[in-house]
Protein backbone atom coordinates (compact mmCIF):
# COMPACT_ATOMS: atom_id res chain seq x y z
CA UNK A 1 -15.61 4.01 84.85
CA UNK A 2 -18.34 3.05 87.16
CA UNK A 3 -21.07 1.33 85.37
CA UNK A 4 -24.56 1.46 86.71
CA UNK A 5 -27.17 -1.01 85.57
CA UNK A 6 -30.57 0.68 84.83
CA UNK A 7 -32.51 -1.90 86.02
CA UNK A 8 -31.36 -0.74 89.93
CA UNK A 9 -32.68 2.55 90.08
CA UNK A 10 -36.17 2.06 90.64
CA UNK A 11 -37.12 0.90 94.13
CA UNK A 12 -39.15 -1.80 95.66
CA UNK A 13 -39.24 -4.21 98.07
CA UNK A 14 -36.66 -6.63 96.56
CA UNK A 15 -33.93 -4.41 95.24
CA UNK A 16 -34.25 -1.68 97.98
CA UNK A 17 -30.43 -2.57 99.49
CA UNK A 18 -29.17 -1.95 95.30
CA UNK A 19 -31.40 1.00 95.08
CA UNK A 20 -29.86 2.67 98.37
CA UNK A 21 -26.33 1.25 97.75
CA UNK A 22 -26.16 3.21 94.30
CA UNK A 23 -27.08 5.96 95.89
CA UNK A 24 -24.18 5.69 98.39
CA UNK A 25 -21.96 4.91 96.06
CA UNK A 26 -22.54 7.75 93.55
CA UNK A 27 -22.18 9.98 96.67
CA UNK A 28 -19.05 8.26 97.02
CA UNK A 29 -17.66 9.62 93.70
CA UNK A 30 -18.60 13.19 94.54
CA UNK A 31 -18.80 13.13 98.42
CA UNK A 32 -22.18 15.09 97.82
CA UNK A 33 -24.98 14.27 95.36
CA UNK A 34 -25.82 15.02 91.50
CA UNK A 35 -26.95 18.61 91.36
CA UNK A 36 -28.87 18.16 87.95
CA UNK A 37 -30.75 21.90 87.13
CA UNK A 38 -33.91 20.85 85.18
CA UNK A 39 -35.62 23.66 82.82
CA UNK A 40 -38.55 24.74 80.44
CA UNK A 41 -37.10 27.34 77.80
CA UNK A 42 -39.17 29.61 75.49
CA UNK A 43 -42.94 29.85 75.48
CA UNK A 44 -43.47 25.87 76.49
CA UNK A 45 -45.90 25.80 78.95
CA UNK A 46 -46.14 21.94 79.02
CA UNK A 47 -44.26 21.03 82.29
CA UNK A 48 -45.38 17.45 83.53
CA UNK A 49 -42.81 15.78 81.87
CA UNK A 50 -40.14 17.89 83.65
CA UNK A 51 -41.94 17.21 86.95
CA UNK A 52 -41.94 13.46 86.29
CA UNK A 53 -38.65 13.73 85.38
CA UNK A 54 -36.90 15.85 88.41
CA UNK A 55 -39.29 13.76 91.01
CA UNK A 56 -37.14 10.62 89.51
CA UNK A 57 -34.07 12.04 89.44
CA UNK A 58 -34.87 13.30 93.42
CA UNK A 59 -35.82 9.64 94.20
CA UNK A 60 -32.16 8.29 92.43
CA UNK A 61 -30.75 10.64 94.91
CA UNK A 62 -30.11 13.85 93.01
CA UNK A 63 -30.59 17.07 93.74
CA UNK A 64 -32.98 18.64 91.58
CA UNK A 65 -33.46 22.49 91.53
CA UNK A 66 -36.33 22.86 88.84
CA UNK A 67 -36.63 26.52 87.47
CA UNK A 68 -40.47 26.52 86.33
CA UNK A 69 -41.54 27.51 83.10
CA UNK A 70 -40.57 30.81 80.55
CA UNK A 71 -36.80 30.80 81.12
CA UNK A 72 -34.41 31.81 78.98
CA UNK A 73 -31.14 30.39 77.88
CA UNK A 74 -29.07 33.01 79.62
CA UNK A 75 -31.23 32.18 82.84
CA UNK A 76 -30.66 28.61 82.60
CA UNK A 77 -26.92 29.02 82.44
CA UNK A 78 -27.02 31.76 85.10
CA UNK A 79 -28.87 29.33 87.54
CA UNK A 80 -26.74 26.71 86.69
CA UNK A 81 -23.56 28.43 87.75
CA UNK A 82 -25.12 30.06 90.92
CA UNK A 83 -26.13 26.62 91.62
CA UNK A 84 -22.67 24.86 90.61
CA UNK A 85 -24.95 21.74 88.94
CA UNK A 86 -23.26 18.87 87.21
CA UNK A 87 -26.11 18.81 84.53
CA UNK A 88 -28.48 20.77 83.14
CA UNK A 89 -31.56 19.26 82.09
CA UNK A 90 -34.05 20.83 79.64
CA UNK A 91 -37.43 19.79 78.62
CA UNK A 92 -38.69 20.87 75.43
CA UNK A 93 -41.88 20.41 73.62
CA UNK A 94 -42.17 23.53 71.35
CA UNK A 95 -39.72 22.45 68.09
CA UNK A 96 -37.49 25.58 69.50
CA UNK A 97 -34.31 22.58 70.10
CA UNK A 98 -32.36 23.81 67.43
CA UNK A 99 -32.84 27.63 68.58
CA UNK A 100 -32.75 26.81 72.85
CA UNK A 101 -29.81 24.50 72.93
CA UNK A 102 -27.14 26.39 70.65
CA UNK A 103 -28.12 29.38 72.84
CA UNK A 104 -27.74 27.15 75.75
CA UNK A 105 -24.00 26.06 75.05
CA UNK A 106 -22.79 29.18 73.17
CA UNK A 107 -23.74 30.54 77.19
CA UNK A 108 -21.66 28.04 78.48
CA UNK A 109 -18.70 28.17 76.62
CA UNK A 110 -18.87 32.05 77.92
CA UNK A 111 -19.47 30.82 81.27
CA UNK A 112 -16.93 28.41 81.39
CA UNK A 113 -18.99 25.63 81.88
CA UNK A 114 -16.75 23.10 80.09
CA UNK A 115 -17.62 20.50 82.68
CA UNK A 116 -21.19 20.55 82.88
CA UNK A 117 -23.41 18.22 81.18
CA UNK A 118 -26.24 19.46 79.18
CA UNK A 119 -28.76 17.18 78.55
CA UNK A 120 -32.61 17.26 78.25
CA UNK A 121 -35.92 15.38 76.31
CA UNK A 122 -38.73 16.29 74.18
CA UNK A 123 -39.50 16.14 70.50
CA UNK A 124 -36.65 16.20 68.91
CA UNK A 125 -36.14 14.16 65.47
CA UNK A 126 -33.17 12.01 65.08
CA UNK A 127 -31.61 14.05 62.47
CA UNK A 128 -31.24 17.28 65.29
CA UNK A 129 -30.56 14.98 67.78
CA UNK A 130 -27.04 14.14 65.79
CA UNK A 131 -26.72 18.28 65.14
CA UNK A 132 -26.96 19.02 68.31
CA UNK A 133 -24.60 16.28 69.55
CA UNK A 134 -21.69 17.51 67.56
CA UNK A 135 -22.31 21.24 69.17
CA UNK A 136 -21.87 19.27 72.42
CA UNK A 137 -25.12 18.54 73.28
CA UNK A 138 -25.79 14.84 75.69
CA UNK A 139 -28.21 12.69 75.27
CA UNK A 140 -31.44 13.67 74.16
CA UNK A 141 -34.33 11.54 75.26
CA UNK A 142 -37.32 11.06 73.24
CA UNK A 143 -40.78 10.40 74.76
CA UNK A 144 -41.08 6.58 75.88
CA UNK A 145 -37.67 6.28 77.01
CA UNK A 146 -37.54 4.76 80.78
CA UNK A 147 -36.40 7.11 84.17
CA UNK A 148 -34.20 4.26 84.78
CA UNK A 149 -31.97 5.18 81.01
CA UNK A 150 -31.73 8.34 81.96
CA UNK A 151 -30.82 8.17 85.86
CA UNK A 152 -28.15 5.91 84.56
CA UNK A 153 -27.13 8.50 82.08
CA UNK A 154 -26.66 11.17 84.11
CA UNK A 155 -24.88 9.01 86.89
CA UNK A 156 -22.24 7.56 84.35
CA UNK A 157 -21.76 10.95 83.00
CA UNK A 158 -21.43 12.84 85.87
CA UNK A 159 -18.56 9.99 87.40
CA UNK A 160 -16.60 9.87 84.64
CA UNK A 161 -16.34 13.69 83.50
CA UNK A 162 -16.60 15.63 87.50
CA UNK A 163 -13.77 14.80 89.79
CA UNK A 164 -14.07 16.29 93.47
């Protein structure tokens, strides 16, 4: 399992050589980078957070195809496969979670998207977070939590469930 301290990812002036060395290393794994798709679903029309968020994960070395706002579960899945990502991202503000991410994975169980991580953030009470984790849901980040937690996230899960 590679194991990436959190604390690495952002960059400055002292820790530029760990900053650029995880990045070479995580292309390493995959001999390309992260494809991570991030998403609005439903009527949300709150998208900062989801910029914030891809710009970080494009800075960590991703690459980040952002769909805009209004999609729909079936788009997000469609996108994801015509863009053969390693995680899906969605942002969601609206209280729609326990509608939009059931819809999400029922779409990629049909799409055969076994090895795919879907993950996202938003406001999302503990008690759905657990639901949707035993549907197969990832981590779901609440607001407050650091770029640097979920960077790691999404490189640890990527490197330990994609082999190239």
């Amino acid at each position: 399992m590679l194991e990436i301290d959190p604390r690495s990812i952002f960059l400055s002036d002292q820790n530029q050589y760990i900053y650029i060395n995880l990045i070479f290393t995580m292309s390493k794994v995959l001999n390309r980078p992260i494809r991570v798709l991030v998403a609005k679903v439903g009527l949300d029309g709150h998208d900062r957070g989801a910029k914030v968020i891809a710009t970080s994960l494009r800075d960590a070395g991703m690459e980040v195809i952002y769909t805009g706002l209004r999609q729909t579960p079936e788009m997000v899945v469609n996108t994801a496969l015509q863009e053969d990502v390693d995680a899906i991202g969605i942002s969601i503000l609206s209280g729609a979670h326990m509608t939009v991410f059931p819809k999400i994975i029922q779409f990629m169980k049909e799409k055969q998207l076994d090895d795919v991580l879907l993950t996202g953030g938003g406001i999302i009470p503990e008690s759905d977070r657990r639901k949707l984790a035993e549907i197969g849901v990832g981590e779901l980040f609440p607001p407050g939590t650091t770029m640097a937690s979920i960077v790691a996230y999404i490189q640890n899960w990527v490197a330990e469930n994609r082999n190239f």
